[in-house]
PDB file of N, CA and C in Angstrom:
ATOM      1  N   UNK A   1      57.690  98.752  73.631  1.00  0.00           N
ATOM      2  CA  UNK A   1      57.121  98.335  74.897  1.00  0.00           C
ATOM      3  C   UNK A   1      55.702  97.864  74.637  1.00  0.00           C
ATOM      4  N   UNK A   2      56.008  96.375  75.184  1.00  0.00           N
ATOM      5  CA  UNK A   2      54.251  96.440  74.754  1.00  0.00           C
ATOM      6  C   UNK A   2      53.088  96.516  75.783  1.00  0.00           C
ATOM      7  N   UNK A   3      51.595  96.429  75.964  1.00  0.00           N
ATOM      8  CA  UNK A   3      51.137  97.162  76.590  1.00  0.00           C
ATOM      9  C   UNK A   3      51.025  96.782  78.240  1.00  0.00           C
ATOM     10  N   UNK A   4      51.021  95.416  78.527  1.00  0.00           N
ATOM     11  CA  UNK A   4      51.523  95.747  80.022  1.00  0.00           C
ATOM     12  C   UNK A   4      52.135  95.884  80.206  1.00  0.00           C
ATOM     13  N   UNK A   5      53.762  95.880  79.846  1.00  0.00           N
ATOM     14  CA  UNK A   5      54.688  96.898  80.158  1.00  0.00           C
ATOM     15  C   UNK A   5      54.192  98.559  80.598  1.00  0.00           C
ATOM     16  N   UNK A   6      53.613  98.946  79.758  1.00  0.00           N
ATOM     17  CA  UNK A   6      53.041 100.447  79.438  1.00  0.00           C
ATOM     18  C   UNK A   6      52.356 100.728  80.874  1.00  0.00           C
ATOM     19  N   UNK A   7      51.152  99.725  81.025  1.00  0.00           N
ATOM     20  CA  UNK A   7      50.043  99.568  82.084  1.00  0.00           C
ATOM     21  C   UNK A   7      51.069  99.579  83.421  1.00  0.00           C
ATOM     22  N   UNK A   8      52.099  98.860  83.387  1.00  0.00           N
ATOM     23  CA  UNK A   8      53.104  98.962  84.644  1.00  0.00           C
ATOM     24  C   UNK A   8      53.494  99.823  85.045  1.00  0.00           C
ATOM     25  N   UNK A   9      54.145 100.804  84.423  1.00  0.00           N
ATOM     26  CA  UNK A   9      55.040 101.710  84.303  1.00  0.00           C
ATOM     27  C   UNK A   9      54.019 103.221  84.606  1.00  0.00           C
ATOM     28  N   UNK A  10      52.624 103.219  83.752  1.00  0.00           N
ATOM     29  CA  UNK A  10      51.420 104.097  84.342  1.00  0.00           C
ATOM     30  C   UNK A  10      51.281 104.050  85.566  1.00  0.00           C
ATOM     31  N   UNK A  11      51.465 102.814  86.433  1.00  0.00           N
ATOM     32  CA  UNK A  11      51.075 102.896  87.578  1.00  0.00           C
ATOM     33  C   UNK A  11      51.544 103.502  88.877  1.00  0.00           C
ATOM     34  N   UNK A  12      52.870 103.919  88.286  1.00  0.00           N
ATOM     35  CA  UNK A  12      53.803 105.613  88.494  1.00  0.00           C
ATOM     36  C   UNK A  12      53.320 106.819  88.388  1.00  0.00           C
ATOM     37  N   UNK A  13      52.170 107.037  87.307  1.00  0.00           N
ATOM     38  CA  UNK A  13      51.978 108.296  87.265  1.00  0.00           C
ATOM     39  C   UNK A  13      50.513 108.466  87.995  1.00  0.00           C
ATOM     40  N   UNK A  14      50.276 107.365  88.888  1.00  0.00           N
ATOM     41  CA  UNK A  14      49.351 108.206  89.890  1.00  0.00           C
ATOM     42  C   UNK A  14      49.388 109.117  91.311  1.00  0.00           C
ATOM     43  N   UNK A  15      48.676 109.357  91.596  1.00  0.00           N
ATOM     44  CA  UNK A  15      48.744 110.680  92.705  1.00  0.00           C
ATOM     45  C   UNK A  15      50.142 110.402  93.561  1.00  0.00           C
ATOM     46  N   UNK A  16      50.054 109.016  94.074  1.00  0.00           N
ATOM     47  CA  UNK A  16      50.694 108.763  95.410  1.00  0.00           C
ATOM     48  C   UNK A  16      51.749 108.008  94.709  1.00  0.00           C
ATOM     49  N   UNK A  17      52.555 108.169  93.671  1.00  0.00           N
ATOM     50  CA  UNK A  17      53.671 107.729  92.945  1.00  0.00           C
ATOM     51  C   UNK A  17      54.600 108.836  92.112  1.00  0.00           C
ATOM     52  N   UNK A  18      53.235 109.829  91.756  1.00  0.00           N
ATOM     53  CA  UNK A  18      53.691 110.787  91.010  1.00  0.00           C
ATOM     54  C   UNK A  18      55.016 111.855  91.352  1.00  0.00           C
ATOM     55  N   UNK A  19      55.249 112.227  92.275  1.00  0.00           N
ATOM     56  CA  UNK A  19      56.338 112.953  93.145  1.00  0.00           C
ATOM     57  C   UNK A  19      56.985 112.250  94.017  1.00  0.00           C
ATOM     58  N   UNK A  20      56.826 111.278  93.926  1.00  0.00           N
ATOM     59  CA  UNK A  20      57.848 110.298  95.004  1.00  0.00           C
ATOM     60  C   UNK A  20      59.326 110.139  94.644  1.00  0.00           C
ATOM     61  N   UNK A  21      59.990 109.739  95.096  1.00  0.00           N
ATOM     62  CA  UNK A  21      61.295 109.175  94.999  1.00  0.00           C
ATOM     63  C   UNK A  21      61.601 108.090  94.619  1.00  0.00           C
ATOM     64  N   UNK A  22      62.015 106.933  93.394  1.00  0.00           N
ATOM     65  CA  UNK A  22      61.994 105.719  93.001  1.00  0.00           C
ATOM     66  C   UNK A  22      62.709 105.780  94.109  1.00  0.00           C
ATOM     67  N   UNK A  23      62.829 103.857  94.093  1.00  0.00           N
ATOM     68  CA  UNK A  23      64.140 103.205  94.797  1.00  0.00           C
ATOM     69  C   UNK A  23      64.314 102.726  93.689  1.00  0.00           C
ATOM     70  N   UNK A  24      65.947 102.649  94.433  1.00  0.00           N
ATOM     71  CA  UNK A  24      66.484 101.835  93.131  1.00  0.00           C
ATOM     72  C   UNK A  24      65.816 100.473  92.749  1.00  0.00           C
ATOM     73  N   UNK A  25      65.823  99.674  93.682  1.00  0.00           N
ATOM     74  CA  UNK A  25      65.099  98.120  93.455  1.00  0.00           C
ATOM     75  C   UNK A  25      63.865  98.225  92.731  1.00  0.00           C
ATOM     76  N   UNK A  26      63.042  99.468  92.426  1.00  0.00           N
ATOM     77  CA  UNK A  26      61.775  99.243  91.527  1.00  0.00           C
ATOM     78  C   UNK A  26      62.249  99.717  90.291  1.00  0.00           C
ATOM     79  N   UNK A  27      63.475 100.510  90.354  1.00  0.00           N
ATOM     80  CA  UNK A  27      64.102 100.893  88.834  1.00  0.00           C
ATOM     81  C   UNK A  27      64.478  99.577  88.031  1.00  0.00           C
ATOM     82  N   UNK A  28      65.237  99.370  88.872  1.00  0.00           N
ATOM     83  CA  UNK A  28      65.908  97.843  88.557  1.00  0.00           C
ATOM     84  C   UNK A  28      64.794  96.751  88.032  1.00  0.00           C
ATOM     85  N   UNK A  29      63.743  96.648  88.545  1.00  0.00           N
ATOM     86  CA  UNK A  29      62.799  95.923  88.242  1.00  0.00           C
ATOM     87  C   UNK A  29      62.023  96.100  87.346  1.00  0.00           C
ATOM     88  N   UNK A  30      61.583  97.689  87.061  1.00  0.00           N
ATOM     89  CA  UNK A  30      60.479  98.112  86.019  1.00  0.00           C
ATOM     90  C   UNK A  30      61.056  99.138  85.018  1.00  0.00           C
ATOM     91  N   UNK A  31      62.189  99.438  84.865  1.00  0.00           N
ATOM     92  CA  UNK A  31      63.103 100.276  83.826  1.00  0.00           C
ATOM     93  C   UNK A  31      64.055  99.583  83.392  1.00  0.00           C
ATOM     94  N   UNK A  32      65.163  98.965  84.347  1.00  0.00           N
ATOM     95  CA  UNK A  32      66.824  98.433  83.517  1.00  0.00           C
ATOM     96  C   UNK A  32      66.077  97.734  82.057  1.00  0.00           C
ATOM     97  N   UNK A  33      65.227  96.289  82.502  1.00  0.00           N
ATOM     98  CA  UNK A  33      64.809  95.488  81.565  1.00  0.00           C
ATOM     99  C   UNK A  33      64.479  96.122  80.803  1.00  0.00           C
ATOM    100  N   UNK A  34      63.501  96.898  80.299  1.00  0.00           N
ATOM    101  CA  UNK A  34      63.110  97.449  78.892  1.00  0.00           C
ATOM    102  C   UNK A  34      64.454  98.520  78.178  1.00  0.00           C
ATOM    103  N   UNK A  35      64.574  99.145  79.179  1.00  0.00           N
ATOM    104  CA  UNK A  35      65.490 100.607  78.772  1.00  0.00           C
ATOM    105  C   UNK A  35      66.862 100.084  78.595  1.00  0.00           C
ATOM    106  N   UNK A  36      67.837  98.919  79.045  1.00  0.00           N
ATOM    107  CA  UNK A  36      68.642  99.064  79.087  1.00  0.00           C
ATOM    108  C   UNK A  36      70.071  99.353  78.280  1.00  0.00           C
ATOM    109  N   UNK A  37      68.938  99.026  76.787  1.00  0.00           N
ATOM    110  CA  UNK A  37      70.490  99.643  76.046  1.00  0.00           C
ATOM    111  C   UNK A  37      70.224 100.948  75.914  1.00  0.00           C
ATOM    112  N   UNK A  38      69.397 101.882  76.582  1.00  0.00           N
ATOM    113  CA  UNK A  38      69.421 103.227  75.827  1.00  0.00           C
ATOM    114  C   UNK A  38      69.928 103.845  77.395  1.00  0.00           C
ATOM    115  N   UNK A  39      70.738 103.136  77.731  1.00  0.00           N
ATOM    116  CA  UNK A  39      71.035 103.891  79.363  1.00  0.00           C
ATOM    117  C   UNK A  39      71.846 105.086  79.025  1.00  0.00           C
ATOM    118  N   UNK A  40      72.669 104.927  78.199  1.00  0.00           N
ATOM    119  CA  UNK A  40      73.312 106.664  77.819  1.00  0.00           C
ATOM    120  C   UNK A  40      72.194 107.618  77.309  1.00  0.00           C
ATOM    121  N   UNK A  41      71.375 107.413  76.593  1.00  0.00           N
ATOM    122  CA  UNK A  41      70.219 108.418  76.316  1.00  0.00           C
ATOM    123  C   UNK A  41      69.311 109.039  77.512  1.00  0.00           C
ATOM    124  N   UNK A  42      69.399 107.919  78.246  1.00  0.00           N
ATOM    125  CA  UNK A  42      68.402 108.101  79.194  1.00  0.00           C
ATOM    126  C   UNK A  42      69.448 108.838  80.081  1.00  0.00           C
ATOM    127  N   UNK A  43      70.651 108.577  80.797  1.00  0.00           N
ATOM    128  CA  UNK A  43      71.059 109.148  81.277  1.00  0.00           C
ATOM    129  C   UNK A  43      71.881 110.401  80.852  1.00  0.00           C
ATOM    130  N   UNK A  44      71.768 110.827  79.769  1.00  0.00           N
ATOM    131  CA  UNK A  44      71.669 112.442  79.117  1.00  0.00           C
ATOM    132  C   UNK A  44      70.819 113.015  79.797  1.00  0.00           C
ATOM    133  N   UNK A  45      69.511 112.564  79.238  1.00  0.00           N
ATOM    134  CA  UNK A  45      68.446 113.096  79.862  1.00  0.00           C
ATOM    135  C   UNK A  45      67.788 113.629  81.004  1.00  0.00           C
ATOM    136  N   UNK A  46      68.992 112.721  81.638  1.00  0.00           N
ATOM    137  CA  UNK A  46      68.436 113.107  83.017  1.00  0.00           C
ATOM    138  C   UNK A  46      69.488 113.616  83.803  1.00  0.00           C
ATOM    139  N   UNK A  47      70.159 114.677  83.092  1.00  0.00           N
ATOM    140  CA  UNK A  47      71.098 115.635  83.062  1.00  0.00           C
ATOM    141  C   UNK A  47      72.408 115.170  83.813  1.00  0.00           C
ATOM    142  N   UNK A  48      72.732 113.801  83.606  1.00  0.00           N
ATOM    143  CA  UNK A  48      74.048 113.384  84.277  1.00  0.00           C
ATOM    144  C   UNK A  48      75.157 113.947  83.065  1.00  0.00           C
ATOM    145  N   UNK A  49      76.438 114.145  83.508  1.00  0.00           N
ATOM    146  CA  UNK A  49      77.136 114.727  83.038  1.00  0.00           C
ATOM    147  C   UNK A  49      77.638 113.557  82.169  1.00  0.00           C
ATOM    148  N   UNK A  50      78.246 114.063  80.825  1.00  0.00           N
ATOM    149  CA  UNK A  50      78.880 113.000  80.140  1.00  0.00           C
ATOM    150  C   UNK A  50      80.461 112.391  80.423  1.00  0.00           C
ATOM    151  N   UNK A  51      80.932 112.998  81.048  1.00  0.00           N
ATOM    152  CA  UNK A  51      82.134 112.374  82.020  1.00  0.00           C
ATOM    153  C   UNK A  51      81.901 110.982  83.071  1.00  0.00           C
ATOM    154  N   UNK A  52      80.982 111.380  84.041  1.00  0.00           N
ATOM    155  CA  UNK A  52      80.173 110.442  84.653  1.00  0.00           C
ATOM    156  C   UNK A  52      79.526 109.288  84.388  1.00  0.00           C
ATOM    157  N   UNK A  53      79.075 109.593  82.858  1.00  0.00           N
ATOM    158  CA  UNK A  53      78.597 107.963  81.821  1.00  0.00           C
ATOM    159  C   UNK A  53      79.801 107.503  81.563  1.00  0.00           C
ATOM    160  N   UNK A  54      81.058 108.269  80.444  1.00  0.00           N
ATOM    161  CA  UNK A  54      81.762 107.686  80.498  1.00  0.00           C
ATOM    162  C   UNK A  54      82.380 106.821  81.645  1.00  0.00           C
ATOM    163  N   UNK A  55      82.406 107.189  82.768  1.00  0.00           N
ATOM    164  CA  UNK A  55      82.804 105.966  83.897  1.00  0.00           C
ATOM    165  C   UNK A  55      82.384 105.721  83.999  1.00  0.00           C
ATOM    166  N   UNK A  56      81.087 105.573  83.990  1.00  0.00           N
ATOM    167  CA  UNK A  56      79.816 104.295  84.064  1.00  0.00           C
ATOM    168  C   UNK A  56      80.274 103.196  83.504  1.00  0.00           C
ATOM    169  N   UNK A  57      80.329 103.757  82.066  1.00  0.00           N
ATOM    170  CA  UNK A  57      80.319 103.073  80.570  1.00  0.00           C
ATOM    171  C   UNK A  57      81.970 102.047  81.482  1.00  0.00           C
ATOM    172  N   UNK A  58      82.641 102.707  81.396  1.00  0.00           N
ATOM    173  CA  UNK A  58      84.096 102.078  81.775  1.00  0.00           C
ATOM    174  C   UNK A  58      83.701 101.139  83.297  1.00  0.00           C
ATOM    175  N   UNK A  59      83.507 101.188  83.944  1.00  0.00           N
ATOM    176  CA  UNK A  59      83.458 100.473  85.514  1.00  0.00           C
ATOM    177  C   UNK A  59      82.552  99.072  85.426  1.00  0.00           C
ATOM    178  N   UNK A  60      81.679  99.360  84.466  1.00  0.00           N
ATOM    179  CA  UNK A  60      80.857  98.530  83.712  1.00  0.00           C
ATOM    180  C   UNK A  60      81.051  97.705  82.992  1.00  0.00           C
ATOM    181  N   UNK A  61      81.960  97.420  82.753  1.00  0.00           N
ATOM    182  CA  UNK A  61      82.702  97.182  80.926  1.00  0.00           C
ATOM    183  C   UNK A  61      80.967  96.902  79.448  1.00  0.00           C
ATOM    184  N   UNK A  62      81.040  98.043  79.980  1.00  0.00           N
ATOM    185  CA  UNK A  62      80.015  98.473  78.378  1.00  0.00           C
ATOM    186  C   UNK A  62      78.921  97.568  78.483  1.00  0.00           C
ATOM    187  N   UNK A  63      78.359  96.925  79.687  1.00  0.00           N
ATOM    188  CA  UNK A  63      77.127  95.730  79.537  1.00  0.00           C
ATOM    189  C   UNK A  63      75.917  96.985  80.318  1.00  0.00           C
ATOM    190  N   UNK A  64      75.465  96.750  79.057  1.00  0.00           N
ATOM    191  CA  UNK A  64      73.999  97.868  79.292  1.00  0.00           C
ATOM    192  C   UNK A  64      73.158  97.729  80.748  1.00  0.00           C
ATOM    193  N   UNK A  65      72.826  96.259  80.572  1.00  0.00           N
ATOM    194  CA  UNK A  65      72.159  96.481  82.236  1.00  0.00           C
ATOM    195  C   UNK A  65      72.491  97.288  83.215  1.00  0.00           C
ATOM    196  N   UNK A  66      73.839  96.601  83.705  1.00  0.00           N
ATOM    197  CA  UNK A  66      74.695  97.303  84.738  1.00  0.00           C
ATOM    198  C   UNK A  66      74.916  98.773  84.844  1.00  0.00           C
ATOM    199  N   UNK A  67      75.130  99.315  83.524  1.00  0.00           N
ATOM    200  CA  UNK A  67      75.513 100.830  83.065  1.00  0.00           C
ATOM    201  C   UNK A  67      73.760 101.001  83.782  1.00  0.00           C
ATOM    202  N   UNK A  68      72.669 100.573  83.038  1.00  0.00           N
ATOM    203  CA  UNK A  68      71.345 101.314  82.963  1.00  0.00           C
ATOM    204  C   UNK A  68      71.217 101.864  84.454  1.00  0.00           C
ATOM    205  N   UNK A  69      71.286 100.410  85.203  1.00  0.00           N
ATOM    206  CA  UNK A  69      71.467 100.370  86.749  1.00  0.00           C
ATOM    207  C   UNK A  69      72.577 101.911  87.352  1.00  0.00           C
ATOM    208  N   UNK A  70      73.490 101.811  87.546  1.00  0.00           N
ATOM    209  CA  UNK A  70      74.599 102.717  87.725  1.00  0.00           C
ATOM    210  C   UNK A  70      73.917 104.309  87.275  1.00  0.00           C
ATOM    211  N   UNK A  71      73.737 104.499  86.040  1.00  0.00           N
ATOM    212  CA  UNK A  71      72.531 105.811  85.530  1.00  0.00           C
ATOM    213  C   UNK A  71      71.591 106.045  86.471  1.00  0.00           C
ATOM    214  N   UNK A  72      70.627 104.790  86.765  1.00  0.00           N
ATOM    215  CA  UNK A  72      69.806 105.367  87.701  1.00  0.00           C
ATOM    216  C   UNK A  72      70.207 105.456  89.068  1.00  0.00           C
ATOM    217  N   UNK A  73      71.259 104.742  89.725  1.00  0.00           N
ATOM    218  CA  UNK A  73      71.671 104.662  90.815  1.00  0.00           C
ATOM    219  C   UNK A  73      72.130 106.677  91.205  1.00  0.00           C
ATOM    220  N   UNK A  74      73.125 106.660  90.014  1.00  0.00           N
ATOM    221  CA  UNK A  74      73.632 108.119  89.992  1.00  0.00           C
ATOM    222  C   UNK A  74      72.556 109.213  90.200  1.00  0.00           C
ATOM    223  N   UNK A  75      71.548 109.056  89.336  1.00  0.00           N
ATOM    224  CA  UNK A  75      70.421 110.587  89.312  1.00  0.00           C
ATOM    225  C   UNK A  75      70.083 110.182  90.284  1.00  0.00           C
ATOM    226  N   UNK A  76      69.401 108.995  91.151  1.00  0.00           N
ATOM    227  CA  UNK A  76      68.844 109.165  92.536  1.00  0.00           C
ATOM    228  C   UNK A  76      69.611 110.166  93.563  1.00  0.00           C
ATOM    229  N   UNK A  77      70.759 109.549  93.130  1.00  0.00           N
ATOM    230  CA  UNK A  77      72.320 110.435  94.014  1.00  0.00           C
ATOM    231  C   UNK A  77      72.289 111.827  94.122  1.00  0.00           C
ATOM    232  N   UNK A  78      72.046 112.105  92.941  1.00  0.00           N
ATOM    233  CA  UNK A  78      72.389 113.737  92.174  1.00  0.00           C
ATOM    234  C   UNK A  78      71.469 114.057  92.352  1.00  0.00           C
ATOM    235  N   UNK A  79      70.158 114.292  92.165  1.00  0.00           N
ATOM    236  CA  UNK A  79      68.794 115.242  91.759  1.00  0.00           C
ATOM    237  C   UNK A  79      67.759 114.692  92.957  1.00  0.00           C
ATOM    238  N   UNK A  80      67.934 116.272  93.530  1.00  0.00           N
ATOM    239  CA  UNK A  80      66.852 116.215  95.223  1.00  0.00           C
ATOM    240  C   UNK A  80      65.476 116.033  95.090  1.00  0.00           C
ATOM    241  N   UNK A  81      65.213 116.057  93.279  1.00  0.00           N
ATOM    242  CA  UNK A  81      63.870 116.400  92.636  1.00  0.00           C
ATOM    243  C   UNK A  81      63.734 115.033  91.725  1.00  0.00           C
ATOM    244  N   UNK A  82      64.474 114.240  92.301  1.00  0.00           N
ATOM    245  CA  UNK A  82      63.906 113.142  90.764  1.00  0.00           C
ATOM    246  C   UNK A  82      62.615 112.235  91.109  1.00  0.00           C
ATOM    247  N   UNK A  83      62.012 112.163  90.355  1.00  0.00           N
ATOM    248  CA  UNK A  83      60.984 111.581  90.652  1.00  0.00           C
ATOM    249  C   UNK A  83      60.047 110.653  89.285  1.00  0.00           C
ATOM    250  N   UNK A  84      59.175 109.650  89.835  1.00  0.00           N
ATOM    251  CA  UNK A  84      58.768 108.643  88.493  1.00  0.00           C
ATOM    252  C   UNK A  84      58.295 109.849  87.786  1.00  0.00           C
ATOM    253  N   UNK A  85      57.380 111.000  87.825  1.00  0.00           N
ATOM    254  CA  UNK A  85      57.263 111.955  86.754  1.00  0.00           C
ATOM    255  C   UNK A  85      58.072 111.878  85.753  1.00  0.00           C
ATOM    256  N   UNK A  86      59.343 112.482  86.426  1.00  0.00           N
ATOM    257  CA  UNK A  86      60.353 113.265  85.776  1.00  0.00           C
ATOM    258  C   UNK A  86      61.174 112.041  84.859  1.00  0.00           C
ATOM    259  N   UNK A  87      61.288 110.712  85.739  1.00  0.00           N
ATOM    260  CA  UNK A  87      62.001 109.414  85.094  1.00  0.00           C
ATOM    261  C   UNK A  87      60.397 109.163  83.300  1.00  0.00           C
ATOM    262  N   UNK A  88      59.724 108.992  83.981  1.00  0.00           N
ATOM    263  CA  UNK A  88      58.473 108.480  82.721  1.00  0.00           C
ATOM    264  C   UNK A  88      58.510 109.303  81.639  1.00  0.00           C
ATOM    265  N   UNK A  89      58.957 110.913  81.751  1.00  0.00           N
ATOM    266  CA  UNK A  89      58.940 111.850  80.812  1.00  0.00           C
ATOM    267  C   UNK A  89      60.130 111.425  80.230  1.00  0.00           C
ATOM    268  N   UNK A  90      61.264 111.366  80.544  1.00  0.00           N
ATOM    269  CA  UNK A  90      62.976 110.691  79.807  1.00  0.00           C
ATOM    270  C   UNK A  90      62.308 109.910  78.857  1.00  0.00           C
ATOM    271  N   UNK A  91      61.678 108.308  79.963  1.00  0.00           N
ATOM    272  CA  UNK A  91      61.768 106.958  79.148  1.00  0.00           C
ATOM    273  C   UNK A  91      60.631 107.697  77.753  1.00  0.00           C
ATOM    274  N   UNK A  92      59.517 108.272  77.640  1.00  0.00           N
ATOM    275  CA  UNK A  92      58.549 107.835  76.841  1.00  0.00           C
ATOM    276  C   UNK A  92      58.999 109.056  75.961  1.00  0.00           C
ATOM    277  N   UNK A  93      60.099 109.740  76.049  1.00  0.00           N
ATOM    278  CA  UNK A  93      60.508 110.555  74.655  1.00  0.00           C
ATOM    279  C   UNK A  93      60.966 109.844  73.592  1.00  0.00           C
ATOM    280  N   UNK A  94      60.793 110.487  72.604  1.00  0.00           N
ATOM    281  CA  UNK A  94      61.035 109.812  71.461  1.00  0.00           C
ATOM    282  C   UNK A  94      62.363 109.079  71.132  1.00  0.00           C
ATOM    283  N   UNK A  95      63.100 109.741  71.593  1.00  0.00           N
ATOM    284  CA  UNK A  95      64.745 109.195  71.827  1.00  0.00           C
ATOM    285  C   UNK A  95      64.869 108.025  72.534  1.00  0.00           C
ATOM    286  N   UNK A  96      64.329 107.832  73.508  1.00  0.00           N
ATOM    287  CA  UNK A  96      64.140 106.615  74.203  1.00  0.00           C
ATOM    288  C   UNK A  96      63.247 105.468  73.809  1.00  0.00           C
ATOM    289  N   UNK A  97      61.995 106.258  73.719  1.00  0.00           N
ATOM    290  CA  UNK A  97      60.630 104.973  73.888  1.00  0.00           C
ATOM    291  C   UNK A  97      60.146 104.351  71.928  1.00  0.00           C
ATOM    292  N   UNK A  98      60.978 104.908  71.204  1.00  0.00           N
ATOM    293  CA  UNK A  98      61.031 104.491  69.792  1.00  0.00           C
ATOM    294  C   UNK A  98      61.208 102.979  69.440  1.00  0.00           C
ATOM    295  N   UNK A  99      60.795 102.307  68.502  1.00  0.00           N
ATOM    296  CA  UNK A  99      60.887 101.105  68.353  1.00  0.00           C
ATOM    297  C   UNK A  99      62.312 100.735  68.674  1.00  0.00           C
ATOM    298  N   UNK A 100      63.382 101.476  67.739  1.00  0.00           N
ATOM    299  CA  UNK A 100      64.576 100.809  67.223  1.00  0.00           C
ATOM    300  C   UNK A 100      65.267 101.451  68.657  1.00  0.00           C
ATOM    301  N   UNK A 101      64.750 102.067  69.517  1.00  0.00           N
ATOM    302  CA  UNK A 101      65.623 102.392  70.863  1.00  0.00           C
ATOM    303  C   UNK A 101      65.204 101.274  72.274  1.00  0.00           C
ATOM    304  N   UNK A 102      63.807 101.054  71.812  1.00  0.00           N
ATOM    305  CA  UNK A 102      63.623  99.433  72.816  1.00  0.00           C
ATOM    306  C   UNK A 102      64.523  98.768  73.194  1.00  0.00           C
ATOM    307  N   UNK A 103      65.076  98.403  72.470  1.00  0.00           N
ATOM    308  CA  UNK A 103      65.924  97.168  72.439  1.00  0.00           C
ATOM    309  C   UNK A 103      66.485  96.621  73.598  1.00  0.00           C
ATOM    310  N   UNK A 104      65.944  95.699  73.985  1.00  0.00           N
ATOM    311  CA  UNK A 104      66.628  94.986  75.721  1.00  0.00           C
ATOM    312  C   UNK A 104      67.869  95.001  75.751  1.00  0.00           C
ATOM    313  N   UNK A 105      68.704  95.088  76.371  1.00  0.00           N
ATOM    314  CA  UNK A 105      69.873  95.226  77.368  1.00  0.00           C
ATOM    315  C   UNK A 105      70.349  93.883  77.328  1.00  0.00           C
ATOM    316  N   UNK A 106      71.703  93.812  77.555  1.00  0.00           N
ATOM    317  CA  UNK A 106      72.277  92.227  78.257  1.00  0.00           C
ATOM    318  C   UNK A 106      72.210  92.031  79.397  1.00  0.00           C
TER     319      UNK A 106
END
């Protein structure tokens, strides 16, 4: 990620962003693109069940965007607590935010 990406994505972790609730449409806008082939990592992470990716993965037919999308669509669904915190801590772990895990999405 390079650094306005970075500078974007910070602009989540202030006061009045920090505990909020994404929408999907700013996920879609400021996560699918960078994250999207690591949407199974990310959505490990963010404790979706691996049954649930697998139908992601399947409903999807395996095109990362869509899956990335669907991941985040789901944890909004699932977790009464999700929030850009909790999403920024996933993306910038090492599993995720690593060079060779960058890698854009289709």
């Amino acid at each position: 990620m390079d650094q306005s990406d970075q500078k974007g994505l910070e602009q989540f972790r202030t006061a009045e962003y920090a505990t909020s609730t994404p929408q999907l449409k700013d996920l879609h806008n400021h996560i699918t693109p960078h994250y999207a082939a690591r949407w199974r990592v990310i959505g490990t992470l963010l404790g979706i069940p691996s049954g649930t990716l697998d139908i992601i993965k399947y409903d999807n037919r395996d095109k990362a965007r869509p899956c990335c999308d669907a991941v985040l669509d789901e944890w909004l669904e699932v977790d009464p607590s999700a929030s850009w915190n909790k999403l920024l801590s996933v993306i910038q772990s090492p599993a995720v935010s690593s060079d060779q895990a960058a890698e854009k999405g289709d």
